[in-house]
C-alpha atoms as a PDB file:
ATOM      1  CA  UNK A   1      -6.456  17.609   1.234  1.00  0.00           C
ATOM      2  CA  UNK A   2      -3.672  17.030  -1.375  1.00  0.00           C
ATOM      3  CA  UNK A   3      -0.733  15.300   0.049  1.00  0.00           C
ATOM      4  CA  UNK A   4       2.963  15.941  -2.187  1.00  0.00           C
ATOM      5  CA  UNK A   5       5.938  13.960  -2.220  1.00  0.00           C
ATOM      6  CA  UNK A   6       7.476  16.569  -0.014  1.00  0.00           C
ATOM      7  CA  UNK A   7       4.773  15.879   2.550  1.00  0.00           C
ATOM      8  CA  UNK A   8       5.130  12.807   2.879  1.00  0.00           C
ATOM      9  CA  UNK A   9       8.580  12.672   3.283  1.00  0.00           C
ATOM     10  CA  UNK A  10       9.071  15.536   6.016  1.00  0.00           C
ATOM     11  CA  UNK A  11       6.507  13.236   7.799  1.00  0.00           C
ATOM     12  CA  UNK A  12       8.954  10.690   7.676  1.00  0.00           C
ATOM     13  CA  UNK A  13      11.646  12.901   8.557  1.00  0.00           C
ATOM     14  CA  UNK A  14       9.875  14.034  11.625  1.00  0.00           C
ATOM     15  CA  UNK A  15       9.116  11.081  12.229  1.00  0.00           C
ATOM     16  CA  UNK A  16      11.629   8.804  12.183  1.00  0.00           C
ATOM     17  CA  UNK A  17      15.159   8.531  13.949  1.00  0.00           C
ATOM     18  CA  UNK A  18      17.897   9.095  12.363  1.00  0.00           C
ATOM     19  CA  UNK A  19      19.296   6.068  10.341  1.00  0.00           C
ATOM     20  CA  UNK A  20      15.543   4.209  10.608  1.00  0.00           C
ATOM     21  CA  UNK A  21      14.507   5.233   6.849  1.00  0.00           C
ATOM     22  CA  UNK A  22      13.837   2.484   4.375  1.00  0.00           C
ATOM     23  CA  UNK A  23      17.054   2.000   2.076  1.00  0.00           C
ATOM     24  CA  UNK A  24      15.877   2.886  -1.582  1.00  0.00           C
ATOM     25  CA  UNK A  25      16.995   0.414  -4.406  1.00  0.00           C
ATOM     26  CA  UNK A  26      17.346   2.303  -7.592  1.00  0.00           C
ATOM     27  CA  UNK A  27      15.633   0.369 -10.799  1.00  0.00           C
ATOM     28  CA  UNK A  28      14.386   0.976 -14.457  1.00  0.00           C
ATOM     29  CA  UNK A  29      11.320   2.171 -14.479  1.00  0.00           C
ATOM     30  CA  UNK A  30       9.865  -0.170 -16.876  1.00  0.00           C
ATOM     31  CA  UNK A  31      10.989  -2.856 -14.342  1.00  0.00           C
ATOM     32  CA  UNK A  32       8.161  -2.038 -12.186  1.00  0.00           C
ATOM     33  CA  UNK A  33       5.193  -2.672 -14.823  1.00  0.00           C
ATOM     34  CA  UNK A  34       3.008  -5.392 -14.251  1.00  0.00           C
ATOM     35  CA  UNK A  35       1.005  -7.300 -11.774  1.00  0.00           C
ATOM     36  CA  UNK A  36       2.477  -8.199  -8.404  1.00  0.00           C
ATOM     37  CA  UNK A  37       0.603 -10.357  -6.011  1.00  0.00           C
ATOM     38  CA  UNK A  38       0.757  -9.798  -2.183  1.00  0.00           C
ATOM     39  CA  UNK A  39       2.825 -12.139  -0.464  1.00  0.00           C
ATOM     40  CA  UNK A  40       2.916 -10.120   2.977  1.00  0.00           C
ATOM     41  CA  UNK A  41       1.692  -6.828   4.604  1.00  0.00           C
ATOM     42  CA  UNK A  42       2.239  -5.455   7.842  1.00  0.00           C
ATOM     43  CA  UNK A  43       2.093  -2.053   9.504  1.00  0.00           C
ATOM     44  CA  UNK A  44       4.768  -1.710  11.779  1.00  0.00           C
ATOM     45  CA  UNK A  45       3.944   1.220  14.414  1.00  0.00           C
ATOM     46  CA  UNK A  46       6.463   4.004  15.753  1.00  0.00           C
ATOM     47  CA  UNK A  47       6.904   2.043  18.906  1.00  0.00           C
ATOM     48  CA  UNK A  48       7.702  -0.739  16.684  1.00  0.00           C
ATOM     49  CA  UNK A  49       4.598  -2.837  17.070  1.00  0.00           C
ATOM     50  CA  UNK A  50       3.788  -5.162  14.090  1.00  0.00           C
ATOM     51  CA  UNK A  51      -0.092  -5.340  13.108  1.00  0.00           C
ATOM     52  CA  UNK A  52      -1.151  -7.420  10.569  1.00  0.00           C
ATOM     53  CA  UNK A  53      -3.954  -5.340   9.338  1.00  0.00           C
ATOM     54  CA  UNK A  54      -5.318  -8.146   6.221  1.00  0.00           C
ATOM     55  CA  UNK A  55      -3.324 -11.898   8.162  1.00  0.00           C
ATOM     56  CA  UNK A  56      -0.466 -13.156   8.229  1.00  0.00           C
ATOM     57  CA  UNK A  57      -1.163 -14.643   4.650  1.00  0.00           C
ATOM     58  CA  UNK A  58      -2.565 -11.378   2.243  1.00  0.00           C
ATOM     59  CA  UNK A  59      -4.619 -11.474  -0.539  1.00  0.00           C
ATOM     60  CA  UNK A  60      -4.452  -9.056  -3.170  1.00  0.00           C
ATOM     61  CA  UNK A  61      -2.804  -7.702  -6.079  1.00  0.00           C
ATOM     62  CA  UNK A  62      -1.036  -4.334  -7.343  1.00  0.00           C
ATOM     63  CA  UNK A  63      -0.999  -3.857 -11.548  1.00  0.00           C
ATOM     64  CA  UNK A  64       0.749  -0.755 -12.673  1.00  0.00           C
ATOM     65  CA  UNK A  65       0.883  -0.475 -16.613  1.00  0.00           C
ATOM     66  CA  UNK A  66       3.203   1.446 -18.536  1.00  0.00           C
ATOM     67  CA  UNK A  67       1.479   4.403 -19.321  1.00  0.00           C
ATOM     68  CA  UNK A  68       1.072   4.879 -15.464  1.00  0.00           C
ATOM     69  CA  UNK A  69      -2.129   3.658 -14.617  1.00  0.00           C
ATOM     70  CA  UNK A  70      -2.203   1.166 -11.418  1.00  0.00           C
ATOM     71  CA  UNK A  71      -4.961  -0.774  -9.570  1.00  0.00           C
ATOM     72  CA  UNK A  72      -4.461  -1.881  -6.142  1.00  0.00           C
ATOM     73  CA  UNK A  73      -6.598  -3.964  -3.693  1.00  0.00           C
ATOM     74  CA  UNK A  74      -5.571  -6.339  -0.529  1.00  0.00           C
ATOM     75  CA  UNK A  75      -7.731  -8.010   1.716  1.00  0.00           C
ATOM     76  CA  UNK A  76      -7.289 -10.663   4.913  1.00  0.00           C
ATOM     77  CA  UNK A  77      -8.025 -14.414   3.237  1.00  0.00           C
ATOM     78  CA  UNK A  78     -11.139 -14.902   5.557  1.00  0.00           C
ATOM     79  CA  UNK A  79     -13.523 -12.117   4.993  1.00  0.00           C
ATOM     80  CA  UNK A  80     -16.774 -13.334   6.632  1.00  0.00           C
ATOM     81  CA  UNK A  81     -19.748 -14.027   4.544  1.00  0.00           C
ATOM     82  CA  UNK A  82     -22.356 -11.497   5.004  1.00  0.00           C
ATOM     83  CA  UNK A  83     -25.757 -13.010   6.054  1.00  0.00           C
ATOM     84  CA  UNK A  84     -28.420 -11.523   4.290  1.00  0.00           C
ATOM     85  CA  UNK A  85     -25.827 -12.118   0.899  1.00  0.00           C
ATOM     86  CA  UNK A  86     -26.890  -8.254   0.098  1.00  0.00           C
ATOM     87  CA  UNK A  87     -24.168  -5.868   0.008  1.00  0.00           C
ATOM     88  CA  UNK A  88     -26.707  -3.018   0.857  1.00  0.00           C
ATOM     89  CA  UNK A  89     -27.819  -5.176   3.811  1.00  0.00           C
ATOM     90  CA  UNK A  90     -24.690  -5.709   6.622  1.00  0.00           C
ATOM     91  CA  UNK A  91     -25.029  -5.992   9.972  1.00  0.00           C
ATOM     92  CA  UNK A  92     -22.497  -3.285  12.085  1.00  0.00           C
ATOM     93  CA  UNK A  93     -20.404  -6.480  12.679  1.00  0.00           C
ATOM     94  CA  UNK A  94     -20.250  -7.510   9.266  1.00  0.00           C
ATOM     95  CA  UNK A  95     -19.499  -3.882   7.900  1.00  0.00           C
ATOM     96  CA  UNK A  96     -16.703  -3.170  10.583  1.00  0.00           C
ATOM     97  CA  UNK A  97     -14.995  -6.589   9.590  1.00  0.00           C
ATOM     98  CA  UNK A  98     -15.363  -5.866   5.549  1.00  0.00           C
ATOM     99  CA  UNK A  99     -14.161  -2.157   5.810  1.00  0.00           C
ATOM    100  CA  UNK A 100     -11.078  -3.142   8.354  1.00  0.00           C
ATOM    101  CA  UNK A 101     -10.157  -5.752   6.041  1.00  0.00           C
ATOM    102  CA  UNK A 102      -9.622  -4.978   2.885  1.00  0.00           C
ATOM    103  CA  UNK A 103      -8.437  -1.661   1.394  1.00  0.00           C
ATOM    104  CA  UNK A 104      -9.309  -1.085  -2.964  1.00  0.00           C
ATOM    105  CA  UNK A 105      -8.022   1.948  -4.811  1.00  0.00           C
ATOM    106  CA  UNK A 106      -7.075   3.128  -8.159  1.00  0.00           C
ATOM    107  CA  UNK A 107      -5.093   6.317  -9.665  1.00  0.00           C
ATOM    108  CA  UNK A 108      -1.679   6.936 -11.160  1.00  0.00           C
ATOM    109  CA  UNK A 109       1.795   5.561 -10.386  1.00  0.00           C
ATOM    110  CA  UNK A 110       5.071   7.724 -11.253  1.00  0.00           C
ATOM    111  CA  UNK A 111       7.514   5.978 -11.290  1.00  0.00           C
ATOM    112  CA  UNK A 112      11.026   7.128 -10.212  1.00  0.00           C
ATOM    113  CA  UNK A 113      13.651   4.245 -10.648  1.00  0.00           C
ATOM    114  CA  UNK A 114      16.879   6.850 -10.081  1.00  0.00           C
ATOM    115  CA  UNK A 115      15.947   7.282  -6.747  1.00  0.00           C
ATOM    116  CA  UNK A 116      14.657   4.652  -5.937  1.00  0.00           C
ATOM    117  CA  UNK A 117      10.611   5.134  -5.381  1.00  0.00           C
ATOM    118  CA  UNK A 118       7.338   5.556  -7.326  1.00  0.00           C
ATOM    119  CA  UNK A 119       4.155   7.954  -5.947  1.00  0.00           C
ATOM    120  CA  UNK A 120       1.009   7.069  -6.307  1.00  0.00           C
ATOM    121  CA  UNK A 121      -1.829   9.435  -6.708  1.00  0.00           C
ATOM    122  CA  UNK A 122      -4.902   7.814  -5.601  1.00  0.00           C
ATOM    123  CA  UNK A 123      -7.689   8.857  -8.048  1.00  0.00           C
ATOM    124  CA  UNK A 124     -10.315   6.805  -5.776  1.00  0.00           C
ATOM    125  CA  UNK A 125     -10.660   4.086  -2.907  1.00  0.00           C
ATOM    126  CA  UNK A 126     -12.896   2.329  -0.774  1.00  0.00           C
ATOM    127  CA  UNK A 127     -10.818   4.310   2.256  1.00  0.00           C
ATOM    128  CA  UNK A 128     -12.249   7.676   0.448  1.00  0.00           C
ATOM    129  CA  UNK A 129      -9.430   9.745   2.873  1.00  0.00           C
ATOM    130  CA  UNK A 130      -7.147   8.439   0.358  1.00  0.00           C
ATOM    131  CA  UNK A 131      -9.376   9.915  -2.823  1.00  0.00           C
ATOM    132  CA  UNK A 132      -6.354  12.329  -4.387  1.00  0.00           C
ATOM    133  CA  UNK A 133      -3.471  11.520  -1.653  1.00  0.00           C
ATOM    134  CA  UNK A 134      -0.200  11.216  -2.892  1.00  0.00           C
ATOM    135  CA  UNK A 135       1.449   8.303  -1.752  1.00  0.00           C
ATOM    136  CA  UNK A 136       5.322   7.734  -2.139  1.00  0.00           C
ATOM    137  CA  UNK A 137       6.987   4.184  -1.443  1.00  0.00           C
ATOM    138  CA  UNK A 138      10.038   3.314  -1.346  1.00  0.00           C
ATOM    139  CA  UNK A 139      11.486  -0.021  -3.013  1.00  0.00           C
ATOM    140  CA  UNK A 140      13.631  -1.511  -1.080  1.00  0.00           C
ATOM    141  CA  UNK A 141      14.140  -5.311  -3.405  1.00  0.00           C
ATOM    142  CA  UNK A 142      13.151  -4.915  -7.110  1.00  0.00           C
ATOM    143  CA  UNK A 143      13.735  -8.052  -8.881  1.00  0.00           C
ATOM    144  CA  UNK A 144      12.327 -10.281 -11.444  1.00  0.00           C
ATOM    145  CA  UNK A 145       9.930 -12.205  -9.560  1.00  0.00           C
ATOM    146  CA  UNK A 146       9.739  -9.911  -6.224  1.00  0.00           C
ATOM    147  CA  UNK A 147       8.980  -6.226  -5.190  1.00  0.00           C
ATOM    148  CA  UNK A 148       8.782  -5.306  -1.194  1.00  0.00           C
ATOM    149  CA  UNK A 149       8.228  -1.709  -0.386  1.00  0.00           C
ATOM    150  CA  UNK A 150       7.739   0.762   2.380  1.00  0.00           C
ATOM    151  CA  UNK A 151       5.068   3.059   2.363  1.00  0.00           C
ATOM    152  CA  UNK A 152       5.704   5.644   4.887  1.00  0.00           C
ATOM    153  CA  UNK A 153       2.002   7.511   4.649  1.00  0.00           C
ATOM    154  CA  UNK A 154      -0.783   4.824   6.319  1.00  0.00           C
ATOM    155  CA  UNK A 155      -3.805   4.954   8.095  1.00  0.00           C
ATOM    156  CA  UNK A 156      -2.242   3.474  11.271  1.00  0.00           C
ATOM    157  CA  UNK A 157      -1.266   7.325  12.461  1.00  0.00           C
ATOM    158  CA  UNK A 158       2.340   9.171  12.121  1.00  0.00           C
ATOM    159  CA  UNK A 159       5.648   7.427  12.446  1.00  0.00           C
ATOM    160  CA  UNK A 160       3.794   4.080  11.260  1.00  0.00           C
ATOM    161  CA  UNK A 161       4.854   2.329   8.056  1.00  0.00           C
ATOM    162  CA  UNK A 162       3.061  -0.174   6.088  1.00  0.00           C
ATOM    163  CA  UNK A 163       5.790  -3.209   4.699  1.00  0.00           C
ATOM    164  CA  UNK A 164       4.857  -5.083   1.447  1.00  0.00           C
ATOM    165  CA  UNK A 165       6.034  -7.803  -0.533  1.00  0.00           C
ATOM    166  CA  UNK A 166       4.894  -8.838  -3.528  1.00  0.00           C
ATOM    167  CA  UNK A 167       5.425 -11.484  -6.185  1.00  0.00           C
ATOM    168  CA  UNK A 168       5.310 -10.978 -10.108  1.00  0.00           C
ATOM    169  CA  UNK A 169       2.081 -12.372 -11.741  1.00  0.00           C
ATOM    170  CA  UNK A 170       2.332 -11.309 -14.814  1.00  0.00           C
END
């Protein structure tokens, strides 16, 4: 199933009260190329609750190059090692901890700095519900040095949005 901008945004509508939404900051698109490196995520849940899905300390990194092509991966800081050191050969434990803990993806990002928000069409991720979901975020601080966005499609269920900020790498 294809998710479009539209979608995603009348899911916010329906979801959220009035006055809740995410304040866009409009930018120049080119400000938004390059590599960002997470700094904190959080899902915060339509009764409010904060879950930090990969710690309290993130790692991970989001490239998006000019011509549109982005990269994205976070992951909790203490991923346990996995026993047999096969990744073919995980216990349930060990699988359930790996796949709840880090989330990898890669696809397009559109960028739209007049309003405010860039979509990203995941080609592919380790989450493979995400394979070809369209996934608008609002920026909320665009700077030099620091990007924090909301992303109002997650997996955490409807009304929840995921939080990010992110420092310039590169």
């Amino acid at each position: 199933m294809k998710w479009t901008i539209a979608t995603v945004f009348l899911m916010g509508a329906l979801t959220a009260q009035a006055g809740e939404g995410p304040t866009p900051q409009p930018f120049h698109n080119g400000d938004l190329v390059g590599a960002w490196k997470y700094v904190e995520a959080y899902t915060e849940l339509s009764d409010g609750t904060k879950i930090d899905q990969f710690g309290p300390n993130p790692l991970g990194v989001f490239i998006i190059l000019a011509n549109g092509v982005c990269s994205h991966i976070v992951m909790e800081p203490n991923l346990p090692a996995v026993k047999s050191g096969l990744l073919k050969h995980l216990t349930a434990d060990e699988a359930m901890h790996l796949a709840t803990g880090s989330l990898a993806w890669y696809g397009t990002c559109k960028m739209d700095g007049e309003s405010g928000t860039f979509t990203a069409t995941i080609e592919h991720s380790d989450f493979p519900n995400f394979d070809g979901v369209e996934q608008t975020r609002v920026v909320t601080t665009l700077t030099r040095e620091t990007l924090q966005y909301v992303n109002p499609l997650t997996t955490s269920g409807h009304g929840a949005k995921v939080f990010a900020v992110l420092r310039r790498i590169w």
